[in-house]
Protein backbone atom coordinates (compact mmCIF):
# COMPACT_ATOMS: atom_id res chain seq x y z
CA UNK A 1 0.00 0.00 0.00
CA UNK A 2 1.54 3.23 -0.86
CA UNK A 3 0.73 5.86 1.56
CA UNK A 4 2.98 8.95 0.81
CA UNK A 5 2.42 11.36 3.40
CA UNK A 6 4.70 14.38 3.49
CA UNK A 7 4.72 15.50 7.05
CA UNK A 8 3.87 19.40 6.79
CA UNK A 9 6.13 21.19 9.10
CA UNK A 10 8.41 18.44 10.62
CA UNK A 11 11.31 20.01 11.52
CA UNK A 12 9.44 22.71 13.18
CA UNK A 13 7.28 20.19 15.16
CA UNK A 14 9.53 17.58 15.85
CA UNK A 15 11.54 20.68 17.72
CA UNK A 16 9.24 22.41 19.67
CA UNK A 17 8.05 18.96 21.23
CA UNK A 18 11.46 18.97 23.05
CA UNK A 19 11.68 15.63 23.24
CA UNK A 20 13.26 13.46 25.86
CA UNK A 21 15.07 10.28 24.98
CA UNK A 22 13.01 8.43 28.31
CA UNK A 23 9.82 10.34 27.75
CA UNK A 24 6.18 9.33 26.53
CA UNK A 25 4.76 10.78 23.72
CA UNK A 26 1.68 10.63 21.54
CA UNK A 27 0.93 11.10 17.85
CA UNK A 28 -3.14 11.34 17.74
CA UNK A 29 -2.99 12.14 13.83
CA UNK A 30 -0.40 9.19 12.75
CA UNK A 31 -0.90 9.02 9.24
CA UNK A 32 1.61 7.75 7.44
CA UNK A 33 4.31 7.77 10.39
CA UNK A 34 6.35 11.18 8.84
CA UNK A 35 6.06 12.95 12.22
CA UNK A 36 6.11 9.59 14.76
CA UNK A 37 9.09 8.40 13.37
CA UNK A 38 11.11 11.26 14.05
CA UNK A 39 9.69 11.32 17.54
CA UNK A 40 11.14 7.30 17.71
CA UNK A 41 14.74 7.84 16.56
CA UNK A 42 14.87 10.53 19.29
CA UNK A 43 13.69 8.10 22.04
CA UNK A 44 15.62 5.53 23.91
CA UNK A 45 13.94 4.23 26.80
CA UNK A 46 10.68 6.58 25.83
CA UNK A 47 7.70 5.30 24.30
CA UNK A 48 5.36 6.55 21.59
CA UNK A 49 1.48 5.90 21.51
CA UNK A 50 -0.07 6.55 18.09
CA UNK A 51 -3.57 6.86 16.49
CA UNK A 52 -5.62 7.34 13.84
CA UNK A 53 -9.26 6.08 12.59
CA UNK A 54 -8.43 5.14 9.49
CA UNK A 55 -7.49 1.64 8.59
CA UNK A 56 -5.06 2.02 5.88
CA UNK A 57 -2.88 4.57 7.91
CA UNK A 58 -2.56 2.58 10.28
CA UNK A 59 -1.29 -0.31 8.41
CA UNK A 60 0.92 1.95 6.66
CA UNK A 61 2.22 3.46 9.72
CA UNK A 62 2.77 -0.02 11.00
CA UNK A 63 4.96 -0.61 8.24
CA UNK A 64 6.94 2.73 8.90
CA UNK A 65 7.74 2.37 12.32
CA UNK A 66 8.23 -1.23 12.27
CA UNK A 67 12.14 -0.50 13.09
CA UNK A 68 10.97 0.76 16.31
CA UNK A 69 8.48 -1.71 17.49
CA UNK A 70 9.76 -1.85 20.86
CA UNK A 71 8.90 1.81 21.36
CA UNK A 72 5.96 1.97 19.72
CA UNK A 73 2.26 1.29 20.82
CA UNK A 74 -0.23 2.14 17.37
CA UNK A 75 -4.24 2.18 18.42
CA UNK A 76 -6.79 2.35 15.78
CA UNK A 77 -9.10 5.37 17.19
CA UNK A 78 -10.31 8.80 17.08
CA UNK A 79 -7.53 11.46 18.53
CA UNK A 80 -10.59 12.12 20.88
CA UNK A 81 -10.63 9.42 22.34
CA UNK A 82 -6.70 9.50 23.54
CA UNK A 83 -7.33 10.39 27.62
CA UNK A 84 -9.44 7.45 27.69
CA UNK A 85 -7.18 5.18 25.50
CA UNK A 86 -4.23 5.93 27.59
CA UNK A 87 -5.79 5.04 30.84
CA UNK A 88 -6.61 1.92 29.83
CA UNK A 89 -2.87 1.21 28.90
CA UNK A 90 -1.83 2.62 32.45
CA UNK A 91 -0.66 5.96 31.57
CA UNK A 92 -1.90 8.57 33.39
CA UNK A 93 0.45 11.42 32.07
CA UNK A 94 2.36 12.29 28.48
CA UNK A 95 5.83 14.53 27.80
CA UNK A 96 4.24 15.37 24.73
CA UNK A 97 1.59 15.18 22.34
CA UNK A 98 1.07 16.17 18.34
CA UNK A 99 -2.03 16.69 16.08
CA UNK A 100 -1.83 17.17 12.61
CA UNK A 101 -5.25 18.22 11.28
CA UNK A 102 -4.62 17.82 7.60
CA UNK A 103 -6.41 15.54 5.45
CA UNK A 104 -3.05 13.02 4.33
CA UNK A 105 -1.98 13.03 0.72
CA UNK A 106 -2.94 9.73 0.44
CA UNK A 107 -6.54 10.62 1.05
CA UNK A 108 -7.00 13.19 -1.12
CA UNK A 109 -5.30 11.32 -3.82
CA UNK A 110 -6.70 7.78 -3.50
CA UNK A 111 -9.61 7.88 -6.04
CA UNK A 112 -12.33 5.90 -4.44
CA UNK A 113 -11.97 7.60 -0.75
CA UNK A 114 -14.18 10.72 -2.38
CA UNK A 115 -12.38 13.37 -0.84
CA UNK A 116 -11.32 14.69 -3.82
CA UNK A 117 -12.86 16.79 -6.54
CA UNK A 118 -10.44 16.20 -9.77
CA UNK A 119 -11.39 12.43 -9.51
CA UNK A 120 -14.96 11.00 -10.27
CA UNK A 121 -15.73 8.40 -7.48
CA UNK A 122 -18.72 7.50 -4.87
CA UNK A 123 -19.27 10.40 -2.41
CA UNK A 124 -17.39 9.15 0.25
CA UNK A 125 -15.56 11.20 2.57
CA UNK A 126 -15.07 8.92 5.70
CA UNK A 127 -11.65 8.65 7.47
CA UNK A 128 -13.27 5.97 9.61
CA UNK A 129 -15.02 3.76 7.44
CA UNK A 130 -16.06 2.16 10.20
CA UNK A 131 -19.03 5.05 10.32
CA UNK A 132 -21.99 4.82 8.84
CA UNK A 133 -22.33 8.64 8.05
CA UNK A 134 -20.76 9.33 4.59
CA UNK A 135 -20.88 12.49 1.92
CA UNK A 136 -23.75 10.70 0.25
CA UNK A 137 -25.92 10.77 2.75
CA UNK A 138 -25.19 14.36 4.13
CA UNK A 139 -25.92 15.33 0.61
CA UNK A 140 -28.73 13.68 -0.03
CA UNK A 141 -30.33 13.26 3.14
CA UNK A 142 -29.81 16.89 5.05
CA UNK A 143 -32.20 19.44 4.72
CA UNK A 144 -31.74 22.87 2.94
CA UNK A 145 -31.26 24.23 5.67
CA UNK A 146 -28.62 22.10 7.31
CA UNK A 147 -26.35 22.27 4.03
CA UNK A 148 -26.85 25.40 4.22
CA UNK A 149 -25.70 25.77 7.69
CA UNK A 150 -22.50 23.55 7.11
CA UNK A 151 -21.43 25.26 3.71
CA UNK A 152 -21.82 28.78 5.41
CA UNK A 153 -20.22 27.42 8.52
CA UNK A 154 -17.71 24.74 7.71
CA UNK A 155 -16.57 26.19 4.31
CA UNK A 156 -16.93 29.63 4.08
CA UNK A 157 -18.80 29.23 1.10
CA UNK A 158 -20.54 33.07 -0.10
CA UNK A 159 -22.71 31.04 -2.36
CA UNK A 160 -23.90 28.49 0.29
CA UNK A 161 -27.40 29.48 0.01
CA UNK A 162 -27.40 28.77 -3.58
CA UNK A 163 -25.50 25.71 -3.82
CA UNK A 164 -28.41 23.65 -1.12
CA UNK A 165 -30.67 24.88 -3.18
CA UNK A 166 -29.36 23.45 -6.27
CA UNK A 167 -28.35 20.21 -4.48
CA UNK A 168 -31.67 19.53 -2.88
CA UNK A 169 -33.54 20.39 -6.60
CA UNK A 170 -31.12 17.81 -8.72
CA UNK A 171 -31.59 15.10 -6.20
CA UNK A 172 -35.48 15.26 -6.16
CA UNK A 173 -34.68 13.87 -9.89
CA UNK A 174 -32.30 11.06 -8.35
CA UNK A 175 -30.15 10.80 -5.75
CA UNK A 176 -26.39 12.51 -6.31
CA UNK A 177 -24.07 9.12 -6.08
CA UNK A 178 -20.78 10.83 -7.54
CA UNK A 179 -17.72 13.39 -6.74
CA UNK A 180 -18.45 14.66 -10.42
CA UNK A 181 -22.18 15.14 -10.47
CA UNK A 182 -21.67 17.47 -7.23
CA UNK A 183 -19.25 19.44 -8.74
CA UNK A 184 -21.48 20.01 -11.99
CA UNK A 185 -24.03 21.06 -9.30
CA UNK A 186 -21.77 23.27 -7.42
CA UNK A 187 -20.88 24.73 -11.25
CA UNK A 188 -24.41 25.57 -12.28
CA UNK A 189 -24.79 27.45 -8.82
CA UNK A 190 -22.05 29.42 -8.92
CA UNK A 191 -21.57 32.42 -11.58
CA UNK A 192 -19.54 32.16 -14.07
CA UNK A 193 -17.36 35.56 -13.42
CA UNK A 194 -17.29 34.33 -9.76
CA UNK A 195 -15.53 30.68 -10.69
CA UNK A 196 -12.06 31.95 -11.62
CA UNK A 197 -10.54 32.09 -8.24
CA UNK A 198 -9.99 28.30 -7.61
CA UNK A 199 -11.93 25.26 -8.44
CA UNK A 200 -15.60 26.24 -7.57
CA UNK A 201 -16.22 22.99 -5.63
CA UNK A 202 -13.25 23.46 -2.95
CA UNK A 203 -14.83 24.85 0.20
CA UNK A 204 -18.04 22.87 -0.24
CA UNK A 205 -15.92 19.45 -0.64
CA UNK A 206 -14.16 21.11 2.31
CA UNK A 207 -17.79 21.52 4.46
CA UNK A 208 -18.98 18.30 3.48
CA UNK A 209 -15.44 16.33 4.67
CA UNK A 210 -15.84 18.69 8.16
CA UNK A 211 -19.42 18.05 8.46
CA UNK A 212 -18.89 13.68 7.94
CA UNK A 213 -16.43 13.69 10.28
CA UNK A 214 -17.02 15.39 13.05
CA UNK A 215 -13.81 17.24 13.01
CA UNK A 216 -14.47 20.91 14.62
CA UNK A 217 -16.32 18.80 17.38
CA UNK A 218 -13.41 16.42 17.48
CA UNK A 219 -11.29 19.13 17.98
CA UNK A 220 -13.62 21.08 20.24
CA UNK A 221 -14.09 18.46 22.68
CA UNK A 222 -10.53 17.04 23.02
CA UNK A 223 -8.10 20.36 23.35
CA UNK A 224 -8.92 20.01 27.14
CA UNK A 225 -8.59 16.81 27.87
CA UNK A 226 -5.04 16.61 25.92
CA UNK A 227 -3.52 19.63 28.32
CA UNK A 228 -4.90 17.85 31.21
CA UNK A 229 -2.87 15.08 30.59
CA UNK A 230 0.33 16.49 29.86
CA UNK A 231 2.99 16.34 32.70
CA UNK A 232 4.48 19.54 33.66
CA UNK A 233 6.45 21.41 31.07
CA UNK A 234 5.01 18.60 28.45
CA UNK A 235 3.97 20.39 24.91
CA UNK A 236 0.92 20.25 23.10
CA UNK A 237 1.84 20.90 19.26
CA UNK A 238 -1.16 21.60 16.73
CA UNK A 239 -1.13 22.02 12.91
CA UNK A 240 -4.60 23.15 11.60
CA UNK A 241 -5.33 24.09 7.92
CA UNK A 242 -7.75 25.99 7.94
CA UNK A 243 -9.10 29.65 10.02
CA UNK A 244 -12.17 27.43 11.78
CA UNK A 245 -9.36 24.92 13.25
CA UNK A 246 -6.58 27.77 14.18
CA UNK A 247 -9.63 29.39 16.15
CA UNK A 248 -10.42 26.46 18.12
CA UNK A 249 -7.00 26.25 18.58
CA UNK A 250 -6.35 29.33 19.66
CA UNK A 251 -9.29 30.17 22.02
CA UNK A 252 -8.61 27.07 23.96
CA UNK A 253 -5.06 27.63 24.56
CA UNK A 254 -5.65 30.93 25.54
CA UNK A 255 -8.66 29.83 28.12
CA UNK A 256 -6.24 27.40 29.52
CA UNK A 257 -3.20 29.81 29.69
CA UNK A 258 -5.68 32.51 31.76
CA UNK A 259 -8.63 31.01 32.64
CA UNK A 260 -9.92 33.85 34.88
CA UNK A 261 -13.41 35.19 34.84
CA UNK A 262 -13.26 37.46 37.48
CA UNK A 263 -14.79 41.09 36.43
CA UNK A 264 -11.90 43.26 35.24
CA UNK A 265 -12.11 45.50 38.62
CA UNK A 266 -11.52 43.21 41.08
CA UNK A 267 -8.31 43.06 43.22
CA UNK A 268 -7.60 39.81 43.22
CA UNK A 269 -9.10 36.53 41.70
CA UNK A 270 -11.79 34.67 43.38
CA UNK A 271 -13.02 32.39 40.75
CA UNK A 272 -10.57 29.87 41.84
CA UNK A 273 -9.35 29.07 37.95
CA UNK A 274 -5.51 29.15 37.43
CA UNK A 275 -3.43 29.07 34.39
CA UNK A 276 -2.47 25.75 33.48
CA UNK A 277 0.41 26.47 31.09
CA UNK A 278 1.41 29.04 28.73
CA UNK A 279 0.83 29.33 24.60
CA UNK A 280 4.64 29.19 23.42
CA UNK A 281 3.42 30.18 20.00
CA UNK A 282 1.85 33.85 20.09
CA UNK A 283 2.09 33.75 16.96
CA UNK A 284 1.49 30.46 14.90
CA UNK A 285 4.61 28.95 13.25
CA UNK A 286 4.28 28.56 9.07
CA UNK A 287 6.30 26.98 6.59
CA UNK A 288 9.60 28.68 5.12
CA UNK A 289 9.58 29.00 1.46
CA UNK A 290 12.02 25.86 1.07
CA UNK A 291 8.62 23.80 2.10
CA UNK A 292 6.20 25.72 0.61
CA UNK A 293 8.13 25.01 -2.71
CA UNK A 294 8.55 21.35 -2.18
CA UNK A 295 4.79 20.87 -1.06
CA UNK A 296 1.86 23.27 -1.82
CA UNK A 297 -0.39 21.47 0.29
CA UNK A 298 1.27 23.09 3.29
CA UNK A 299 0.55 26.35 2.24
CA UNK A 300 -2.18 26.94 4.82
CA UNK A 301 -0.44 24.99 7.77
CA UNK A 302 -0.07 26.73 11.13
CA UNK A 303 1.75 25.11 14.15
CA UNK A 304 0.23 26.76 17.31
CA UNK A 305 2.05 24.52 20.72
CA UNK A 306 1.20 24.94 24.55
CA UNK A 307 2.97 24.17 27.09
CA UNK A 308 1.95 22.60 30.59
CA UNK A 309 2.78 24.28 33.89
C-alpha cells in the first residue's frame, strides 16, 4: 500500500516537542508515520502511543515504524478518544503530544476515498469507514437548511445558500451518487465571473469532509482533555489548515493559559481558575519558502504549541 504522506512542518514540530530520549509521547494524527518516526529515533527508553481512525494509515504506519516496534504502541481510534485510551494502557500522564489536522496526501489522492474533486468516485468522505455517516448521505439526506448551515459554517462558502438549493432540486430527480455530479451542481450554482478564483467545488468538498467527520467537534471536545494530561512542562503541538481549526485552537489555549473570569475591577481573583500552562506560540509557526516550494499542500499549515505548567 503506498501511503505517501509528506509530514507538513516536521522540523518545526519535531523541535518544539522537546523531546526526551526516556519520555512518553503521543501522535493522535499518525498518518503515514512522517512525524512519529522522528519522535522514535529521538527516544531511547521513551515510548510513543499513536492513532488514527483510518485503517489504511494505520497499516501503513505499521509498516513505517516497524524499526521501532519496541517503542511503539499504534491504536486504531479517534484522537478524541486518547485520555481514555491511555488510561486503559496505564498511563496517566504524556511529555508530549502532536495533532496534525490535515487531510493526508494519500486521502485526497486515493480515487475511491471521495475526498477529492479532480477524480470521479462514490461520495465518500469517511476517514473511519467504520461510520456509517458518509458524503452521500449528508448530501442527499440533510435538509436545505442544514447544508446550508454547514457550507456557510464549515466552508466559508458566499454562495452556500445557492448551492443547497441546487443540491436539494437535482436530487429530487435522483439521488447525487458521484464526486463529479456534485461538482457540476456546485458549477451551475455558482456564476460564471465568480468561478475563476480556484476550483468552484473546494470549500463545499471542504464543508462536506468537516461536516462527515465530526472534526471541529473532534477538535472542540478534546483540546482540554489533551492539556490535562500532559505532565508539567510537556507540549501540546497543533497544525490546523484551515481559520475554523486555528480558532479552536487558539481560544482554547488561551482559556487554559488565563482562565480567569473574574470582572476586570476586582483586586484579586476569586473564581478559583488558574493558568495551566502558557501558549509558546503567540504567533502560529508557518512553513519557510524551502517547504512551501517542495509541497503546496502546506501552504495553509499553522503550528500553534502549549505548554503545561
Amino acid at each position: 500500500m503506498e501511503f505517501e504522506h509528506y509530514s507538513v512542518l516536521l522540523a518545526e514540530t519535531v523541535e518544539q516537542l522537546h523531546i526526551k530520549p526516556d519520555g512518553i509521547y503521543v501522535d493522535g494524527t499518525l498518518g503515514g508515520g512522517g512525524h512519529a518516526s522522528q519522535v522514535c529515533r529521538r527516544l531511547t527508553d521513551g515510548h510513543l502511543y499513536g492513532f488514527d481512525r483510518d485503517a489504511d494509515a494505520i497499516c501503513a504506519a505499521r509498516e513505517r515504524l516497524a524499526p521501532f516496534d519496541r517503542k511503539v504502541s499504534i491504536l486504531h481510534d479517534n484522537y478524541c478518544n486518547i485520555k481514555s485510551a491511555l488510561l486503559a494502557q496505564g498511563v496517566k500522564g504524556v511529555d508530549g503530544i502532536l495533532l496534525d489536522l490535515g487531510v493526508s496526501s494519500y486521502q485526497f489522492d486515493t480515487e475511491d476515498r471521495g475526498f477529492s474533486y479532480r477524480f470521479d468516485a462514490p461520495l465518500d468522505m469517511r476517514m473511519d469507514r467504520r461510520q456509517i455517516l458518509s458524503a452521500k448521505e449528508i448530501v442527499n439526506d440533510y435538509s436545505e437548511g442544514e447544508l446550508y448551515r454547514i457550507l456557510r459554517d464549515y466552508g466559508e462558502e458566499k454562495f452556500a445558500k445557492n448551492i443547497a438549493k441546487h443540491i436539494v432540486r437535482k436530487r429530487a430527480d435522483k439521488p447525487i451518487e458521484t464526486t463529479f455530479e456534485l461538482n457540476e451542481i456546485i458549477r451551475g450554482a455558482i456564476p460564471a465571473k465568480m468561478r475563476r478564483d480556484g476550483h468552484p467545488s473546494k470549500q463545499t468538498f471542504q464543508a462536506i469532509r468537516i461536516e462527515c467527520n465530526g472534526e471541529l467537534e473532534a477538535l472542540q471536545s478534546s483540546l482540554d482533555d489533551l492539556i490535562e494530561i500532559l505532565n508539567p512542562d510537556g507540549r501540546l503541538c497543533v497544525i490546523t489548515f484551515h481559520s475554523l481549526e486555528d480558532r479552536i485552537v487558539k481560544t482554547v489555549f488561551r482559556r487554559n493559559e488565563s482562565p480567569c473570569i473574574c470582572p476586570p475591577d476586582f483586586p484579586v481573583c476569586v473564581c478559583g481558575k488558574v493558568p495551566k500552562g502558557d501558549m509558546v506560540t503567540k504567533k502560529p509557526i508557518v512553513p519557510g519558502e524551502k517547504e512551501l516550494t517542495e509541497n503546496s499542500r502546506s501552504r495553509s499549515a499553522k503550528l500553534r504549541v502549549f505548554r503545561r505548567h
